[in-house]
C-alpha atoms as a PDB file:
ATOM      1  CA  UNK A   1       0.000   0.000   0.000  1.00  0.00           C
ATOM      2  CA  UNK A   2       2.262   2.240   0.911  1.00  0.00           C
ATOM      3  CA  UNK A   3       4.740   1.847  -2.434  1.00  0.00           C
ATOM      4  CA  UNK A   4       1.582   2.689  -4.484  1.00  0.00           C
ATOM      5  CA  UNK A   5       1.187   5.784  -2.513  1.00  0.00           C
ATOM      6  CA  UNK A   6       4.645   6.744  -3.181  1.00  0.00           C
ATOM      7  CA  UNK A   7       4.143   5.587  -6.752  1.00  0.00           C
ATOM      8  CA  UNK A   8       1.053   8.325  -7.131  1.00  0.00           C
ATOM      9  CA  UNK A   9       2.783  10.868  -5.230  1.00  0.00           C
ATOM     10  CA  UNK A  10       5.560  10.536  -7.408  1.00  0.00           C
ATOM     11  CA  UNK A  11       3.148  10.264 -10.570  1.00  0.00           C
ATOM     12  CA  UNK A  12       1.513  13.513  -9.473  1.00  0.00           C
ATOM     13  CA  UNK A  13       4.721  15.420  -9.074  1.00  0.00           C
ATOM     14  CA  UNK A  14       5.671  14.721 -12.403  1.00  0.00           C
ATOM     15  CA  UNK A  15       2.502  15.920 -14.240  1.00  0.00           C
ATOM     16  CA  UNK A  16       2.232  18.930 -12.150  1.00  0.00           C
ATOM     17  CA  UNK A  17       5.819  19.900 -12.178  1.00  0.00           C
ATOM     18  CA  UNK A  18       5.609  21.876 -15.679  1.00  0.00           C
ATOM     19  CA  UNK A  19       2.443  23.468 -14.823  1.00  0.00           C
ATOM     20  CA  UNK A  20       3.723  24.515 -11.174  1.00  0.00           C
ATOM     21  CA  UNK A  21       6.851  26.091 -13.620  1.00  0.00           C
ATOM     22  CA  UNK A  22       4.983  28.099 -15.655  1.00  0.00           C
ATOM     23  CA  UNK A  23       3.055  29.435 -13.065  1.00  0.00           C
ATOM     24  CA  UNK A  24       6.000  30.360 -11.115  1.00  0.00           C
ATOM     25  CA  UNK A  25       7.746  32.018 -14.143  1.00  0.00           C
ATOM     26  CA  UNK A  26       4.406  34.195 -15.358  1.00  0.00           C
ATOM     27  CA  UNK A  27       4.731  37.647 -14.301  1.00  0.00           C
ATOM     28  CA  UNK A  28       2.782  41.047 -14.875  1.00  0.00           C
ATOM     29  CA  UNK A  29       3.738  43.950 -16.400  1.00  0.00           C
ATOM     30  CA  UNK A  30       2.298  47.080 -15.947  1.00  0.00           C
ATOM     31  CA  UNK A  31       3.445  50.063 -18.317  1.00  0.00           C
ATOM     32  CA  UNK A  32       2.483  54.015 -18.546  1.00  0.00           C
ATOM     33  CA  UNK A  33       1.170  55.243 -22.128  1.00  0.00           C
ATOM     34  CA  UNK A  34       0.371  57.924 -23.370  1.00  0.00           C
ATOM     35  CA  UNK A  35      -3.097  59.143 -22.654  1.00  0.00           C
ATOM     36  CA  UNK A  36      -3.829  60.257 -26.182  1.00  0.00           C
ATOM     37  CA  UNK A  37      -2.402  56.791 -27.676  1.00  0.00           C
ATOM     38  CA  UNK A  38      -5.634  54.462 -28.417  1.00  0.00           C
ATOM     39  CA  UNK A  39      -5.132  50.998 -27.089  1.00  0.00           C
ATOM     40  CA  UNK A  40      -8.180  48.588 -28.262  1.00  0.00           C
ATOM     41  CA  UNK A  41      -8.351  45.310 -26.231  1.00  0.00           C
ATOM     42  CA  UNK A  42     -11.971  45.074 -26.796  1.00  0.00           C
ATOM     43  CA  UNK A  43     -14.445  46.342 -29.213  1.00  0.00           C
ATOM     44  CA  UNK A  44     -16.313  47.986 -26.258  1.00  0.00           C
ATOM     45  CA  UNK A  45     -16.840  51.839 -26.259  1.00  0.00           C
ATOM     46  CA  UNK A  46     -13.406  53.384 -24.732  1.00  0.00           C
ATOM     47  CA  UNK A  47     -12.237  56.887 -23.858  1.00  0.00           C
ATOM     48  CA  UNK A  48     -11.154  57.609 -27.895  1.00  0.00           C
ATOM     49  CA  UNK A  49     -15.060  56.770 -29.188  1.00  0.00           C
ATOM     50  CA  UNK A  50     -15.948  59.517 -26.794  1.00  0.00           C
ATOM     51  CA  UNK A  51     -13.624  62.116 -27.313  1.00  0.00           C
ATOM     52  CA  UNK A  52     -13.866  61.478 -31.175  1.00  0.00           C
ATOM     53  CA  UNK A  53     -17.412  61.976 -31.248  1.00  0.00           C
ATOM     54  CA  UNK A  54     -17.702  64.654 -29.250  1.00  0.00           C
ATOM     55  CA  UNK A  55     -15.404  66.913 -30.686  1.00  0.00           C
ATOM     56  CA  UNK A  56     -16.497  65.616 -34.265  1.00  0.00           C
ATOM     57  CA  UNK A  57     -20.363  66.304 -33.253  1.00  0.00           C
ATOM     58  CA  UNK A  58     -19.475  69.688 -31.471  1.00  0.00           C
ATOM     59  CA  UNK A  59     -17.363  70.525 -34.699  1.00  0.00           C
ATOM     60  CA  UNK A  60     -20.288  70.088 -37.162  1.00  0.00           C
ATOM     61  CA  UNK A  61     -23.055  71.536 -34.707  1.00  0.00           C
ATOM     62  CA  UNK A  62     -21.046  75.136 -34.656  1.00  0.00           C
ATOM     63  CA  UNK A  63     -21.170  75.180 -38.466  1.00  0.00           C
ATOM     64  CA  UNK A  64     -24.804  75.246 -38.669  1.00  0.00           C
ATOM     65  CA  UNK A  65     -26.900  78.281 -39.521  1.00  0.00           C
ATOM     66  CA  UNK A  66     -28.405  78.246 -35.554  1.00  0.00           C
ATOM     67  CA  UNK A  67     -24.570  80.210 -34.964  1.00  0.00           C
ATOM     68  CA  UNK A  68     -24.892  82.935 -37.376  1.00  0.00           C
ATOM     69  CA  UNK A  69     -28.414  83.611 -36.368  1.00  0.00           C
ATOM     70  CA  UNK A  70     -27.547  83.980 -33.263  1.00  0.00           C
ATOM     71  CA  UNK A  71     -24.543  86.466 -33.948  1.00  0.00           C
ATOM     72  CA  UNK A  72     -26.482  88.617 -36.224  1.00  0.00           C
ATOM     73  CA  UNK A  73     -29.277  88.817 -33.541  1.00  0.00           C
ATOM     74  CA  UNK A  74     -26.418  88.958 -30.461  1.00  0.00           C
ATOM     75  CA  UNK A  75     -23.453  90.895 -32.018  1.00  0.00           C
ATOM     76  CA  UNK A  76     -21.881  91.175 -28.877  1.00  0.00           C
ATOM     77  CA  UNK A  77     -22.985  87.904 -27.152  1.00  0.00           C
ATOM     78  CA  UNK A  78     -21.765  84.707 -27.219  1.00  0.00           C
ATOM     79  CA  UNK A  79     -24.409  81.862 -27.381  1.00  0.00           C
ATOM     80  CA  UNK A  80     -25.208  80.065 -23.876  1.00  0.00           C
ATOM     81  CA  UNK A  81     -25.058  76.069 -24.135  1.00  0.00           C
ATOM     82  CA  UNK A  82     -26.422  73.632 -21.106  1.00  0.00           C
ATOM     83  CA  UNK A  83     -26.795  69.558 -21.634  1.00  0.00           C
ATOM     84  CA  UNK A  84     -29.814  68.953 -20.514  1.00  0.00           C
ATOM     85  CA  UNK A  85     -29.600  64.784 -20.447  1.00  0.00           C
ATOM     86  CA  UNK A  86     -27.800  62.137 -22.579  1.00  0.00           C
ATOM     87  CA  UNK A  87     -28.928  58.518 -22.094  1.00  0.00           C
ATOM     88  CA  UNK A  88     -27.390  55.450 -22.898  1.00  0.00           C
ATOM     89  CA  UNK A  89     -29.528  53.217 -24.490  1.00  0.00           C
ATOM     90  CA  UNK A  90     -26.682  51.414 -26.058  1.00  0.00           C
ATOM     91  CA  UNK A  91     -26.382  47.293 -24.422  1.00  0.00           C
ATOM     92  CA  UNK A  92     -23.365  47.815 -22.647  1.00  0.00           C
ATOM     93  CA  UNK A  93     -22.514  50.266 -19.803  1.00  0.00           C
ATOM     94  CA  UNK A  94     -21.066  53.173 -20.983  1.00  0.00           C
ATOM     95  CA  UNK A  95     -19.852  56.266 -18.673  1.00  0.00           C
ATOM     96  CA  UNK A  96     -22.045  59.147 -20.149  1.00  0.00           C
ATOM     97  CA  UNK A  97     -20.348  61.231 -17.359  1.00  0.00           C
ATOM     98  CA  UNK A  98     -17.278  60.651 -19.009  1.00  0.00           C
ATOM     99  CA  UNK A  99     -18.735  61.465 -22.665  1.00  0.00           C
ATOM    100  CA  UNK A 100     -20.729  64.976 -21.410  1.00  0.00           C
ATOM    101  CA  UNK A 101     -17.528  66.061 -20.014  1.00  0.00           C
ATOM    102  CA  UNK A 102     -15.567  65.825 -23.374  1.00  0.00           C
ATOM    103  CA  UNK A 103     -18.801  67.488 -25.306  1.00  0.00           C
ATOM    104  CA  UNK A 104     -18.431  70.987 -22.293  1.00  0.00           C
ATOM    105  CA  UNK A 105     -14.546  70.789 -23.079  1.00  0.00           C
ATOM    106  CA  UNK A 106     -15.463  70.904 -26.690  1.00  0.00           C
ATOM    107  CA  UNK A 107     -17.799  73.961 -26.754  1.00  0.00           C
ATOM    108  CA  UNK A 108     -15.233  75.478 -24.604  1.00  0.00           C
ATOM    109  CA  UNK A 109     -12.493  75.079 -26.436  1.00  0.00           C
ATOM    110  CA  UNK A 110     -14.396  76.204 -30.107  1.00  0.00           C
ATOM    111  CA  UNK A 111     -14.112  79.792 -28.367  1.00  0.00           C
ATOM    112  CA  UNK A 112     -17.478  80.503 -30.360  1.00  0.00           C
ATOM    113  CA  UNK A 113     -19.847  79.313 -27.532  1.00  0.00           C
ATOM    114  CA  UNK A 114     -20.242  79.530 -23.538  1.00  0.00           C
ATOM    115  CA  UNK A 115     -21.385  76.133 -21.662  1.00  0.00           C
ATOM    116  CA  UNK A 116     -22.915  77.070 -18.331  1.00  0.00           C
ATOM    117  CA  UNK A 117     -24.048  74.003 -15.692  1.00  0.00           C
ATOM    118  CA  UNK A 118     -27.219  72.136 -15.044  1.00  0.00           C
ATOM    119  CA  UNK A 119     -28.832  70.130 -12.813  1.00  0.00           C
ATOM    120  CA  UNK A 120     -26.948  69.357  -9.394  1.00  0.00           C
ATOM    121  CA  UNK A 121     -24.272  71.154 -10.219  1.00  0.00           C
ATOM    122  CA  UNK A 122     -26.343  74.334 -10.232  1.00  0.00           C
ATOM    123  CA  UNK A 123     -27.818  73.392  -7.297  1.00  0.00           C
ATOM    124  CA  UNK A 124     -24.886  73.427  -5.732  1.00  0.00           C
ATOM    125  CA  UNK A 125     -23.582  76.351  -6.976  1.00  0.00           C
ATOM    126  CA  UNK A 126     -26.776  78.042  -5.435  1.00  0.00           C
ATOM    127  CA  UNK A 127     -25.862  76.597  -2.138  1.00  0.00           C
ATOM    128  CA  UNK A 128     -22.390  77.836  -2.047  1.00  0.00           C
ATOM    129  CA  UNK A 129     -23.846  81.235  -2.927  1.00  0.00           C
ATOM    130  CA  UNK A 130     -26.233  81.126   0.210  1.00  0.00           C
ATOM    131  CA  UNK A 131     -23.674  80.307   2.423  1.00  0.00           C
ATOM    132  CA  UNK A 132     -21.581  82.709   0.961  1.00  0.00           C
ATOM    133  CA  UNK A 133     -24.769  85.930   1.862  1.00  0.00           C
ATOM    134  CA  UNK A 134     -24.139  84.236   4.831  1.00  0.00           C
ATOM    135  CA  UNK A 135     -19.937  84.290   6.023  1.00  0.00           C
ATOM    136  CA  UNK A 136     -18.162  86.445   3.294  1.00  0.00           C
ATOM    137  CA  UNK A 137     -16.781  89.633   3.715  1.00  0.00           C
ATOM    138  CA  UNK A 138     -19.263  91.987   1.277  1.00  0.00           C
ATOM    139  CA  UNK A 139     -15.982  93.034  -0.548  1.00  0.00           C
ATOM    140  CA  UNK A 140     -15.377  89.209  -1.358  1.00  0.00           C
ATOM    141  CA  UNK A 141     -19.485  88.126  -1.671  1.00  0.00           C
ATOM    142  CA  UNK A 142     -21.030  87.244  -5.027  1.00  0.00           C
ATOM    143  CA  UNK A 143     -24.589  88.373  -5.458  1.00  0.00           C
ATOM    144  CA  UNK A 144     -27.569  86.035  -5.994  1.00  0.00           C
ATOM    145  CA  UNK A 145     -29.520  86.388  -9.073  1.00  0.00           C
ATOM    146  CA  UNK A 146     -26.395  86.624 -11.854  1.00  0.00           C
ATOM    147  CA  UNK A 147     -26.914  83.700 -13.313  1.00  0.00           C
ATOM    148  CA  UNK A 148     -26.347  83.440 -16.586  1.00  0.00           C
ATOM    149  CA  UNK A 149     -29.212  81.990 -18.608  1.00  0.00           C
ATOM    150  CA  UNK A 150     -29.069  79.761 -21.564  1.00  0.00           C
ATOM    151  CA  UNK A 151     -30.136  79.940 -24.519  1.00  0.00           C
ATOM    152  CA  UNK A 152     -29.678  76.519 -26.203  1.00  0.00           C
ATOM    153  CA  UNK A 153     -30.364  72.777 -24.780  1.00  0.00           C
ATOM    154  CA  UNK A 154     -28.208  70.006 -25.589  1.00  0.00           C
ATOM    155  CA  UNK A 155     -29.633  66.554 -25.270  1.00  0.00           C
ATOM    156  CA  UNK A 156     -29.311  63.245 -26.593  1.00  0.00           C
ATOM    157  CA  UNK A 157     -28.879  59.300 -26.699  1.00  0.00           C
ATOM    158  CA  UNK A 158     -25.975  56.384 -27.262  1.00  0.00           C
ATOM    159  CA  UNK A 159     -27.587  53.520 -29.159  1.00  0.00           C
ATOM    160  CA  UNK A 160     -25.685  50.267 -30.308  1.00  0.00           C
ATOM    161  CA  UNK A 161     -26.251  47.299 -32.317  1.00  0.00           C
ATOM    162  CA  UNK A 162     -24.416  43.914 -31.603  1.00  0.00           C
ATOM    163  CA  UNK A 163     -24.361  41.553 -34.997  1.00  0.00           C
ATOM    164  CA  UNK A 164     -22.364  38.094 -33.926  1.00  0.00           C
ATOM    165  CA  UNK A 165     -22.025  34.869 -36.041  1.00  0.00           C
ATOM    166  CA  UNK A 166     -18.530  32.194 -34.845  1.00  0.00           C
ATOM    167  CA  UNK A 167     -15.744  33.923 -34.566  1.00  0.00           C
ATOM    168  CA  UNK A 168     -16.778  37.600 -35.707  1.00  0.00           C
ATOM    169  CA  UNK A 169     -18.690  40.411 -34.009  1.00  0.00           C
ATOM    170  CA  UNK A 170     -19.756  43.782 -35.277  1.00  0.00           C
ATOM    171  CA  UNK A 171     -20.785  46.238 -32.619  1.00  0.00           C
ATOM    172  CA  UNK A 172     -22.663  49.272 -34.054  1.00  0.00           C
ATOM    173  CA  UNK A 173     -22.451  52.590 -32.014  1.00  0.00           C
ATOM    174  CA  UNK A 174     -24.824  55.094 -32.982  1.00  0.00           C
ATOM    175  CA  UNK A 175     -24.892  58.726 -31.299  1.00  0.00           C
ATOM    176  CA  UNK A 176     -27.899  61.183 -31.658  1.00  0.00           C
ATOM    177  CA  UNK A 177     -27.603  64.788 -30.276  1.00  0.00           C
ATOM    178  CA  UNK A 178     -29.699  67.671 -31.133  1.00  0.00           C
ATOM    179  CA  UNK A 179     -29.876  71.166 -29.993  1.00  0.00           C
ATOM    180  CA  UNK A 180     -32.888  73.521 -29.104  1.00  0.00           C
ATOM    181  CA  UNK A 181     -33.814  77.034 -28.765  1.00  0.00           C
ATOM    182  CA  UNK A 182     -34.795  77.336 -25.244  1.00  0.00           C
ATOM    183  CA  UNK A 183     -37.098  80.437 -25.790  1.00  0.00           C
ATOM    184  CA  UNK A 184     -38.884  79.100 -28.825  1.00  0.00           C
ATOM    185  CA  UNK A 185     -38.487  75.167 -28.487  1.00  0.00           C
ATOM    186  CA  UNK A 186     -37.093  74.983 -31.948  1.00  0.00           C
ATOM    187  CA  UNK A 187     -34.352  72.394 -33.100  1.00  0.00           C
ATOM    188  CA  UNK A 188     -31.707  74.239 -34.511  1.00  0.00           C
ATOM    189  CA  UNK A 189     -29.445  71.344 -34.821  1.00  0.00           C
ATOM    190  CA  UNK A 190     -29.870  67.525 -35.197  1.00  0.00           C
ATOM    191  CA  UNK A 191     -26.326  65.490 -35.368  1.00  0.00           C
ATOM    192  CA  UNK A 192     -25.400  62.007 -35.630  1.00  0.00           C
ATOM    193  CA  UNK A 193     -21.942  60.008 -35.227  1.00  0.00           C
ATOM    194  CA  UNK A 194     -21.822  56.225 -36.020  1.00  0.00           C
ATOM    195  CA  UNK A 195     -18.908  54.102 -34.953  1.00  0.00           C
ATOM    196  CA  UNK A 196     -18.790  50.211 -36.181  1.00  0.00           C
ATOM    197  CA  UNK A 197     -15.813  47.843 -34.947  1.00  0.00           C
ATOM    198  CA  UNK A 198     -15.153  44.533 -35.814  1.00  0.00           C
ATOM    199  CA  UNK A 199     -13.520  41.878 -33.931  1.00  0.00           C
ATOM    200  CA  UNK A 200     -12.056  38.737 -35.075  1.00  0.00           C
ATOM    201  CA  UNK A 201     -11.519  35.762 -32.848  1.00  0.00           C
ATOM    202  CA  UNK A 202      -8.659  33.343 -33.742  1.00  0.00           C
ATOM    203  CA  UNK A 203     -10.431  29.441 -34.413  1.00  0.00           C
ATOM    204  CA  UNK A 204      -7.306  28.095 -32.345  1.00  0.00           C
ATOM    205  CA  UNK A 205      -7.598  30.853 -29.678  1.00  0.00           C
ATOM    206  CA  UNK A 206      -4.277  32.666 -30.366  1.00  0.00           C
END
């Protein structure tokens, strides 16, 4: 009995030995790139889909007739932008955080438009004004009611459509924005960005 033990102990340290190796020899590797270089390991929506669309869609909304309106109307104003809500609608989870902050940075960077905030942020904002009536110095205290309004709406959606057969997939990113006149509800701008990526799977894996 107790040869055949040593027999399958001895069995077992053979098979295992190459695996217990290679484990032993893997290691990780961890490297900094840079930010603006595009690395793809899936075919999931990543940070260069969003800033690509959003500075293509921000590009092609400022070239619309809405602008010149505007400046003919405004001469010495610069239009007022707020997003009101982008949803993702697309099947995968996508940070629309991420993708609203790259469309502000690109209507503040165009130079030809003024993005003010919405929502909680504005809330906020109101808050810290309160406290500020409150504890600063009048020499130092903003006033209440200097808001600056808006005068466009920016909303939108992230759709997708996933198209798989054996070893291939096709995901289908589709992004709707449009923009409206907040004092007479009309759409002055409708834009729309598609992305499609394929990915290939190797038969043997590699």
């Amino acid at each position: 009995m107790t040869k055949k033990i040593s027999r399958g102990i001895l069995f077992l340290t053979v098979l295992l030995a190459p695996i217990l190796t290679l484990t032993a020899c893997s290691s990780v590797k961890v490297s900094r790139v840079d930010t603006n270089q595009e690395i793809a390991l899936t075919d999931r929506w990543n940070d260069k889909d969003s800033e690509l669309v959003a500075n293509t869609m921000i590009e092609d909304m400022l070239t619309f007739p809405w602008l010149g309106r505007f400046r003919q109307d405004f001469p010495d104003r610069r239009p007022t932008i707020t997003i009101q809500q982008i949803q993702n609608k697309s099947h995968e989870m996508i940070p629309v955080d991420t993708f609203v902050n790259d469309l502000k940075r690109a209507i503040i960077r165009s130079n030809k438009a003024d993005f003010i905030v919405s929502g909680e942020e504005r809330s906020r904002v109101r808050e810290e004004l309160k406290e500020q009536d409150t504890f600063a110095s009048p020499e130092t205290r903003m006033q209440m009611g200097q808001e600056q309004g808006a005068n466009f709406a920016l909303s939108g959606s992230i759709n997708s459509i996933v198209d798989q057969l054996d070893g291939e997939r096709v995901t289908f990113y589709q992004v709707d924005l449009k923009l409206i006149n907040l004092q007479t509800t009309r759409e002055v701008w409708n834009g729309q960005k598609k992305i499609k990526k394929l990915m290939e799977r190797s038969r043997f894996g590699l």
